[in-house]
PDB file of N, CA and C in Angstrom:
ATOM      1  N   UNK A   1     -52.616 -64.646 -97.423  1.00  0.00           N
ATOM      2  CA  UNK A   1     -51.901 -63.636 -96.670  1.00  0.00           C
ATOM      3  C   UNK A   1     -52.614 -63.398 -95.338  1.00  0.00           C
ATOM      4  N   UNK A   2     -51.675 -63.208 -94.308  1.00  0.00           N
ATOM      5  CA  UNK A   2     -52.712 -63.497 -92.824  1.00  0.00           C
ATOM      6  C   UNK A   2     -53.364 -62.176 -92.255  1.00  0.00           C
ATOM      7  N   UNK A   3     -54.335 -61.657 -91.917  1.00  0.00           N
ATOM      8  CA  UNK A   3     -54.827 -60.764 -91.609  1.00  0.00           C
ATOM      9  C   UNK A   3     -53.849 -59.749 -90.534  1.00  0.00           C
ATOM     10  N   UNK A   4     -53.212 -58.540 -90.816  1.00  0.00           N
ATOM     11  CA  UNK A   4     -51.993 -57.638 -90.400  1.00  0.00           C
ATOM     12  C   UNK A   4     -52.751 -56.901 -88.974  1.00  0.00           C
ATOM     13  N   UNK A   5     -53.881 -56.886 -88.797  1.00  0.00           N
ATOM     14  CA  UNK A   5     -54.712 -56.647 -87.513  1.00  0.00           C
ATOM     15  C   UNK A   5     -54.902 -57.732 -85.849  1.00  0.00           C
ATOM     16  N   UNK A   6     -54.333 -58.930 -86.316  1.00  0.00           N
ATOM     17  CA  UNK A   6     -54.866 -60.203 -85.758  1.00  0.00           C
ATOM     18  C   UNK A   6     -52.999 -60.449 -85.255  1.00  0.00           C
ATOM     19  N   UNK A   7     -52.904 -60.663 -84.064  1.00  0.00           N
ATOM     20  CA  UNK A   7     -51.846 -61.109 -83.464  1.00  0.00           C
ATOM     21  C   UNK A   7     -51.216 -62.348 -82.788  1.00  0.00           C
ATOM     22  N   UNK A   8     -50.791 -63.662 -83.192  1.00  0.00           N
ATOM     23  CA  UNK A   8     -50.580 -64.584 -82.198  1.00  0.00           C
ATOM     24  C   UNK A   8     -50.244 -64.944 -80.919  1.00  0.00           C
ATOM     25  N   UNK A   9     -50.660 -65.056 -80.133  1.00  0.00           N
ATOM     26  CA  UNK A   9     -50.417 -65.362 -78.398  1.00  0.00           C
ATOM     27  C   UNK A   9     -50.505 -66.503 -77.816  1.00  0.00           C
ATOM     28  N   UNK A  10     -49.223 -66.788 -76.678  1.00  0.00           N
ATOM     29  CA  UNK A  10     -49.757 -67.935 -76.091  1.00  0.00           C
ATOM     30  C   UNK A  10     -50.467 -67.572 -74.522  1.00  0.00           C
ATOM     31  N   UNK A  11     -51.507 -67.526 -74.319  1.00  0.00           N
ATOM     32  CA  UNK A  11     -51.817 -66.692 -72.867  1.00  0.00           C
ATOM     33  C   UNK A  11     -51.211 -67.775 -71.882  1.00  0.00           C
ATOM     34  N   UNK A  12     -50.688 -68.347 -72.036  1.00  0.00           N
ATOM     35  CA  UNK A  12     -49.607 -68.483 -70.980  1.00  0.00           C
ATOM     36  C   UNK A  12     -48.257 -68.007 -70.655  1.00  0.00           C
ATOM     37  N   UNK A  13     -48.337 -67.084 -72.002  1.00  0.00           N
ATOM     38  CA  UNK A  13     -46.664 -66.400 -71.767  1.00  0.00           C
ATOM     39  C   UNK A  13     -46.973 -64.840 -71.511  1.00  0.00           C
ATOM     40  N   UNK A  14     -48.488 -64.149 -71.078  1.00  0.00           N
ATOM     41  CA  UNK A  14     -48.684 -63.083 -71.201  1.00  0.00           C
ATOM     42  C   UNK A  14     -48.518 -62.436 -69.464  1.00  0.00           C
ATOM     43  N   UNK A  15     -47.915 -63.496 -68.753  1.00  0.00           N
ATOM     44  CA  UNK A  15     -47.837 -62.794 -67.293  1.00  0.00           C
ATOM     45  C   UNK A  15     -46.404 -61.618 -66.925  1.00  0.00           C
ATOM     46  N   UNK A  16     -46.787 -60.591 -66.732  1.00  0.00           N
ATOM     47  CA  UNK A  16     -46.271 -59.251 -66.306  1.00  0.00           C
ATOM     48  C   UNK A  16     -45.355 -59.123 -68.306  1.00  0.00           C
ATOM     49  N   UNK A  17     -46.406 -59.315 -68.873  1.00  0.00           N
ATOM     50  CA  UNK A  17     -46.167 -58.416 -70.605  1.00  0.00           C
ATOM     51  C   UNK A  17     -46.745 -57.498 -70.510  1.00  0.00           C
ATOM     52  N   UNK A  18     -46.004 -55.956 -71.635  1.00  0.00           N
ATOM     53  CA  UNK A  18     -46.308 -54.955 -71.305  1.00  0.00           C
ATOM     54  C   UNK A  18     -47.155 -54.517 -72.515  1.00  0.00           C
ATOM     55  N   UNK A  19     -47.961 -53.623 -72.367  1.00  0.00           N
ATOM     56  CA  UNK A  19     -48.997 -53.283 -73.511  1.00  0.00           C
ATOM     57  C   UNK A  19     -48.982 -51.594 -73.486  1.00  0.00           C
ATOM     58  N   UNK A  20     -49.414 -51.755 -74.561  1.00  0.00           N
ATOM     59  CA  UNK A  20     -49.373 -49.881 -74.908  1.00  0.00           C
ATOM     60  C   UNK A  20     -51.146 -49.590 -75.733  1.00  0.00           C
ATOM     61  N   UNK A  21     -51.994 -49.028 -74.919  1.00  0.00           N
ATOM     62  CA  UNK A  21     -53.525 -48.573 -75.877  1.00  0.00           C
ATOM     63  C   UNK A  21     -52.932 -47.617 -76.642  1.00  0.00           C
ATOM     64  N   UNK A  22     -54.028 -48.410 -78.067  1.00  0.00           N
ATOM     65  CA  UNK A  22     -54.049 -47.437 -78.908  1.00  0.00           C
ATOM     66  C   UNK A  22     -54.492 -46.633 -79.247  1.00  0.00           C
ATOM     67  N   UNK A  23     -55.867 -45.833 -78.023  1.00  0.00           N
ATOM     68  CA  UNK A  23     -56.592 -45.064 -78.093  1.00  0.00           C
ATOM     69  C   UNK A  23     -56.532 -44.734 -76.650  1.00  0.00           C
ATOM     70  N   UNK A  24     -55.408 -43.898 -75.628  1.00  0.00           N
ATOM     71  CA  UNK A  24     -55.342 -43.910 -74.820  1.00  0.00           C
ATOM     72  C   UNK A  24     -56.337 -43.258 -73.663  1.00  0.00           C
ATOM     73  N   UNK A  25     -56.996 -43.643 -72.567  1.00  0.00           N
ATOM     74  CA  UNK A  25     -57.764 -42.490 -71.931  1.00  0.00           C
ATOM     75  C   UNK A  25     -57.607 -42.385 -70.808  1.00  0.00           C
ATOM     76  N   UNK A  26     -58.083 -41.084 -70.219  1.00  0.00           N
ATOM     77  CA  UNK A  26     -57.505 -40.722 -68.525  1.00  0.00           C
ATOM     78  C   UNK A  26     -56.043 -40.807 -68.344  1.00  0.00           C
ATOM     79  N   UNK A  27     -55.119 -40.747 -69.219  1.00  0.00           N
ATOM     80  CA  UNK A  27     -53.835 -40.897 -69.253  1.00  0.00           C
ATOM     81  C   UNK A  27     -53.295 -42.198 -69.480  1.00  0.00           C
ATOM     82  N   UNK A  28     -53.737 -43.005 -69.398  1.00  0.00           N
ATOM     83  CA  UNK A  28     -53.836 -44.610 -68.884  1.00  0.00           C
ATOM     84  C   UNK A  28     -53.396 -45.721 -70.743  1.00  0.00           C
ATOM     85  N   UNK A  29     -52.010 -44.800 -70.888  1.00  0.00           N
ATOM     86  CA  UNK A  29     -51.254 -45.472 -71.869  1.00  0.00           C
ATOM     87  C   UNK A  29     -50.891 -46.724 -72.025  1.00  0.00           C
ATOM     88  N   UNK A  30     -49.829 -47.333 -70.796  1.00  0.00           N
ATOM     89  CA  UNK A  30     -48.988 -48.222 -70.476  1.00  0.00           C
ATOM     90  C   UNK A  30     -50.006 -49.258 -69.633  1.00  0.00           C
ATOM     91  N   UNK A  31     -49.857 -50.227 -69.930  1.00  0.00           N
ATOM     92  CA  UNK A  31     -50.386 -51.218 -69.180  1.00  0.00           C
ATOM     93  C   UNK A  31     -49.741 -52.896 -68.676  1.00  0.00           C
ATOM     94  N   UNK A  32     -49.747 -53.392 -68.103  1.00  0.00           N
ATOM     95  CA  UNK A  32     -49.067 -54.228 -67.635  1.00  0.00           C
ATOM     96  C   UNK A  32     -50.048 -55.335 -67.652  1.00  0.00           C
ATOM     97  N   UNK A  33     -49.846 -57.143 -67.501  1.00  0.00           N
ATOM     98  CA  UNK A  33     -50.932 -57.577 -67.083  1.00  0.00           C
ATOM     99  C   UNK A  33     -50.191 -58.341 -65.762  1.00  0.00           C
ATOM    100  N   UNK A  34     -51.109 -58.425 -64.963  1.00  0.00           N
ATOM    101  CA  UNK A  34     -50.062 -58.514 -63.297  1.00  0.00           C
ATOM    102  C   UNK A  34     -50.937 -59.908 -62.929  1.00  0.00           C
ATOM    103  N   UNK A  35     -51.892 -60.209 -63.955  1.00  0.00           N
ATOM    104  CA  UNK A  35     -52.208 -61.901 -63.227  1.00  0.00           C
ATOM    105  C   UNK A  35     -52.924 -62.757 -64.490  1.00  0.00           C
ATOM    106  N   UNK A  36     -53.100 -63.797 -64.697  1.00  0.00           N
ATOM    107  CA  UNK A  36     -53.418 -64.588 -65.609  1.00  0.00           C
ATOM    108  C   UNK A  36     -54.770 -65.268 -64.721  1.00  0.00           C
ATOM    109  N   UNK A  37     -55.937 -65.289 -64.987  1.00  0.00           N
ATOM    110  CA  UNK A  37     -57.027 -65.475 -64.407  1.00  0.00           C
ATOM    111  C   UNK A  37     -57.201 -67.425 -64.503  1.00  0.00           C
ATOM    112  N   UNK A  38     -57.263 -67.411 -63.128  1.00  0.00           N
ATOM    113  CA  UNK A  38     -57.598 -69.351 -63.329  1.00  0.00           C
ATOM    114  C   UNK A  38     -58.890 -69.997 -64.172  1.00  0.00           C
ATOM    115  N   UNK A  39     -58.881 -70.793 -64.844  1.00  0.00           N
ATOM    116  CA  UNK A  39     -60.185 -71.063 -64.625  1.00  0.00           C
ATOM    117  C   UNK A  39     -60.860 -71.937 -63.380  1.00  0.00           C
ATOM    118  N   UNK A  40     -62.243 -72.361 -63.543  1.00  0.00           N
ATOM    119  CA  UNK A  40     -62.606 -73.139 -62.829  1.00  0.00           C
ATOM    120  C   UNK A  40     -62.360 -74.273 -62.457  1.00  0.00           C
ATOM    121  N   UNK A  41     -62.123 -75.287 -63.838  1.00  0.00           N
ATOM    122  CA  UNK A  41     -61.334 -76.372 -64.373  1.00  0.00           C
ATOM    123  C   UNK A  41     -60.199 -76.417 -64.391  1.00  0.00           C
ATOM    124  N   UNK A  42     -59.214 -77.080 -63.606  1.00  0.00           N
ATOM    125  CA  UNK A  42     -57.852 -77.233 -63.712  1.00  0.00           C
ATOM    126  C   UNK A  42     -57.426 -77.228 -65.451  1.00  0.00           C
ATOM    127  N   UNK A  43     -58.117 -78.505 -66.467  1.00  0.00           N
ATOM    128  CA  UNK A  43     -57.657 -79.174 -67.179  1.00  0.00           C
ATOM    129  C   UNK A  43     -58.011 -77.427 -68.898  1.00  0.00           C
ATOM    130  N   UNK A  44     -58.984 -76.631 -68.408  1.00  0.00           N
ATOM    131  CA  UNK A  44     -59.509 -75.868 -68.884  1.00  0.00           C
ATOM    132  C   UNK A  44     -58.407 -74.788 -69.375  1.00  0.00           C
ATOM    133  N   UNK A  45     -58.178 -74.286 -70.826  1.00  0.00           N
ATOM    134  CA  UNK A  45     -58.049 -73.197 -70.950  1.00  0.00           C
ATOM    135  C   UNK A  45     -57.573 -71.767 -70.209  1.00  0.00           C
ATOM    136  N   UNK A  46     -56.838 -71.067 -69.938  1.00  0.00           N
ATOM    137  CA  UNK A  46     -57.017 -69.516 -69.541  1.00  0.00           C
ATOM    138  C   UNK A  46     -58.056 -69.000 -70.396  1.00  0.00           C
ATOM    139  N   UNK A  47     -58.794 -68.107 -69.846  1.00  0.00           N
ATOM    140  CA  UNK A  47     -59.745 -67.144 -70.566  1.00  0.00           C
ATOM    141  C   UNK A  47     -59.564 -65.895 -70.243  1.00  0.00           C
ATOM    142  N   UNK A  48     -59.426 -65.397 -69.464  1.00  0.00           N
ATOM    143  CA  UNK A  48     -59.021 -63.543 -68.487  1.00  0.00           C
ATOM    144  C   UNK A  48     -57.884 -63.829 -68.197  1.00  0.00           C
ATOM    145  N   UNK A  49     -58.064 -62.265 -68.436  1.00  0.00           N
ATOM    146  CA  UNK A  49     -56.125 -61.843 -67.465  1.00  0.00           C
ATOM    147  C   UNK A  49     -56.647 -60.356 -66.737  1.00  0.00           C
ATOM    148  N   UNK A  50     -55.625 -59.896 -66.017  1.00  0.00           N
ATOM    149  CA  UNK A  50     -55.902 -58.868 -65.283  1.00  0.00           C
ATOM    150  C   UNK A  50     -54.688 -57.751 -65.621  1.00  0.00           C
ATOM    151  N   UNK A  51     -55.443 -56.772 -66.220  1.00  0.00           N
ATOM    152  CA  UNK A  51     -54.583 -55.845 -66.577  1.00  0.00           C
ATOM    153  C   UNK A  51     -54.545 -54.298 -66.066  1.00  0.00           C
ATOM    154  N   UNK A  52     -53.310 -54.042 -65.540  1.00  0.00           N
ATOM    155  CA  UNK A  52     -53.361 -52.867 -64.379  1.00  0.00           C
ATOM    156  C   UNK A  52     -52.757 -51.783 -65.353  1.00  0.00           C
ATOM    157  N   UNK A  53     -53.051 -50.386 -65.020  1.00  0.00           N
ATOM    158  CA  UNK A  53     -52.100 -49.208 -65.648  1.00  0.00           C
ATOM    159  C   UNK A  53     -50.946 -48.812 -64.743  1.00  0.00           C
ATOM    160  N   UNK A  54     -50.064 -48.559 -65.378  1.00  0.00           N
ATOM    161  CA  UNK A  54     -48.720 -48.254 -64.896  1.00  0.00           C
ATOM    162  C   UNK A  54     -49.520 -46.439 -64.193  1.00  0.00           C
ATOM    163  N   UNK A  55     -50.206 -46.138 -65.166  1.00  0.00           N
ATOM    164  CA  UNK A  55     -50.102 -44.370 -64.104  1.00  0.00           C
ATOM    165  C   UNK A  55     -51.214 -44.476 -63.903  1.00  0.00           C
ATOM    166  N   UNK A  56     -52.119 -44.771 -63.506  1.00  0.00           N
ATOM    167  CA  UNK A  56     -53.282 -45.018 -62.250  1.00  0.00           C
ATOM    168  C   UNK A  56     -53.019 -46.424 -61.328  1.00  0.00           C
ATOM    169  N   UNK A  57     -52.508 -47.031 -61.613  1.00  0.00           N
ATOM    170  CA  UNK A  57     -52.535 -48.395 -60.994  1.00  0.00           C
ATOM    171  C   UNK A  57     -54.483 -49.260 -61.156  1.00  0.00           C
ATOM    172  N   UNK A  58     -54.662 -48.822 -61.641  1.00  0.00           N
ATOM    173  CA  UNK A  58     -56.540 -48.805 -62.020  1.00  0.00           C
ATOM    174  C   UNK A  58     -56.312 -50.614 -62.928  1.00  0.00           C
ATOM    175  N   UNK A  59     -56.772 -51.469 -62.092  1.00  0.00           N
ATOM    176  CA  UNK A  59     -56.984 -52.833 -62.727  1.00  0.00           C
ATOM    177  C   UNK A  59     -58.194 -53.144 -62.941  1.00  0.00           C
ATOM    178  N   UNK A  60     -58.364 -53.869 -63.964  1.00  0.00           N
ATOM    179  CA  UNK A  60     -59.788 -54.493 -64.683  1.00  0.00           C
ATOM    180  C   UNK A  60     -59.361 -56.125 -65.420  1.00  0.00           C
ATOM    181  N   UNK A  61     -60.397 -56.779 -65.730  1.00  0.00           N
ATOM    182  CA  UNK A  61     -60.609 -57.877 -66.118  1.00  0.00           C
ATOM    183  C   UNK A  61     -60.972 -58.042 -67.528  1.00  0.00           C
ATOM    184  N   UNK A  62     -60.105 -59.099 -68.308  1.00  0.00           N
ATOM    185  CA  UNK A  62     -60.583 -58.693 -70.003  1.00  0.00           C
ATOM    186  C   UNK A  62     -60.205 -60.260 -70.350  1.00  0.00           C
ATOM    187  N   UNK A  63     -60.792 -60.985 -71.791  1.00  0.00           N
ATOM    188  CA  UNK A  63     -60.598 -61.701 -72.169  1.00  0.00           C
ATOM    189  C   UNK A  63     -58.921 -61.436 -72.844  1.00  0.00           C
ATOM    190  N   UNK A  64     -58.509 -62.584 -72.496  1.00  0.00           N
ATOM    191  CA  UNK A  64     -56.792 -62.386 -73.245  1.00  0.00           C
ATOM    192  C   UNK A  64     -56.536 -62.249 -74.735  1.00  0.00           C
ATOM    193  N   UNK A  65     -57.757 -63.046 -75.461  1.00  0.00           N
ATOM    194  CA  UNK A  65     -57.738 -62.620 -76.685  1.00  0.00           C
ATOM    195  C   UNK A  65     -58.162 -60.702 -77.158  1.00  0.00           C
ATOM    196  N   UNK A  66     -58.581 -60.157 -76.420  1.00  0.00           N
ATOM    197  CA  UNK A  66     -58.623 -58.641 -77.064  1.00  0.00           C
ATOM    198  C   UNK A  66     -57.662 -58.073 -77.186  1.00  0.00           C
ATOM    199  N   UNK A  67     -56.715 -58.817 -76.918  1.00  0.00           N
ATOM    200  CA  UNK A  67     -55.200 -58.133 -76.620  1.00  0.00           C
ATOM    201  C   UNK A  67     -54.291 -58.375 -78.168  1.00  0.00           C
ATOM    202  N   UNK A  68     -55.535 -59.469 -79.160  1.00  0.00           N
ATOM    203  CA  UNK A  68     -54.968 -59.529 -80.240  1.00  0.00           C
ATOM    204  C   UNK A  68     -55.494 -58.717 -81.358  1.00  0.00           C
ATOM    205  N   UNK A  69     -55.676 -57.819 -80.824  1.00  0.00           N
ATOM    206  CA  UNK A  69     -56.593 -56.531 -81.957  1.00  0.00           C
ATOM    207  C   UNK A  69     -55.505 -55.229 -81.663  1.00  0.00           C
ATOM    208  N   UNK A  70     -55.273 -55.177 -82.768  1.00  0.00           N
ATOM    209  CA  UNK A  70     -54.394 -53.952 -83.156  1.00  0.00           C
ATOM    210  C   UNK A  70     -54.522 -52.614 -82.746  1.00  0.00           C
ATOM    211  N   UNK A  71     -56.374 -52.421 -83.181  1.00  0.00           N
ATOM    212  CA  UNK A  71     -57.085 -51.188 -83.272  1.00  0.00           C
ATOM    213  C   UNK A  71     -57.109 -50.834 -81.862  1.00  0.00           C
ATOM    214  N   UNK A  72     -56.481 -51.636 -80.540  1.00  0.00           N
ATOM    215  CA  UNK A  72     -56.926 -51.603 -79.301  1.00  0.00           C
ATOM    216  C   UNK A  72     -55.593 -51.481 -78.373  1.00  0.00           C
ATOM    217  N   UNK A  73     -54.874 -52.488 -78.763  1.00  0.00           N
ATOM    218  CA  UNK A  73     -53.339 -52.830 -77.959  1.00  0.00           C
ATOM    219  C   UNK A  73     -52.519 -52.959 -79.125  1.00  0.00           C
ATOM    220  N   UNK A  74     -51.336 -52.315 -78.501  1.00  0.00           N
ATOM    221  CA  UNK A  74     -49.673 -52.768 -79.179  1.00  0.00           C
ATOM    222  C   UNK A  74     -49.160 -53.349 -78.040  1.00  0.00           C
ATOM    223  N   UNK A  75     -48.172 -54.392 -78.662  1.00  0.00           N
ATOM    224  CA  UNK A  75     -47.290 -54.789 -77.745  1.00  0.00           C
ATOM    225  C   UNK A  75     -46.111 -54.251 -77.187  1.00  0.00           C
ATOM    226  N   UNK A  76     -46.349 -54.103 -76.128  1.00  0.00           N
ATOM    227  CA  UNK A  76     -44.615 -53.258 -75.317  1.00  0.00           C
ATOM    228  C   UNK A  76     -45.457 -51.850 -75.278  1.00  0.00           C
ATOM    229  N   UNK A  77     -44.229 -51.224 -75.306  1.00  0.00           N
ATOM    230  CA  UNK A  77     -44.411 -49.787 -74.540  1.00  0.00           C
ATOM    231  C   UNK A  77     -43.898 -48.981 -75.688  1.00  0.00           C
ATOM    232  N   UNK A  78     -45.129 -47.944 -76.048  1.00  0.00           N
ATOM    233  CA  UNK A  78     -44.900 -47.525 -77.145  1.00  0.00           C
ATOM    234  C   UNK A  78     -44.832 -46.120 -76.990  1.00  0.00           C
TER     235      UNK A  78
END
């Protein structure tokens, strides 16, 4: 039975997907991700994405996989 915490993604389909924290702070509920981070290596992986808040506009840098933890992000707008 597959672990109900753990989410599948392709981080290539995660450009302008919407996210909802599940522990929200500074108001900063809704989140968007507004860029998919290159790597160095053409042939390489995505590793970062860049994820902005809809009510601060406040962007930061995160591995794309944290986005598959439950305890942290839902998907969409919740």
């Amino acid at each position: 039975m597959p672990d109900s915490t753990v989410r599948r993604l392709n981080p290539n389909k995660l450009l302008l997907s919407k996210w909802t924290a599940a522990l929200p702070k500074n108001k900063e509920k809704h989140f968007l991700v507004t860029q998919l981070i290159k790597p160095e290596w053409p042939d390489a992986p995505i590793e970062h994405i860049e994820l902005e808040a809809i009510y601060s506009r406040r962007s930061f840098i995160l591995p794309w996989r944290d986005l598959t933890d439950t305890e942290q992000w839902l998907q969409g707008w919740q």
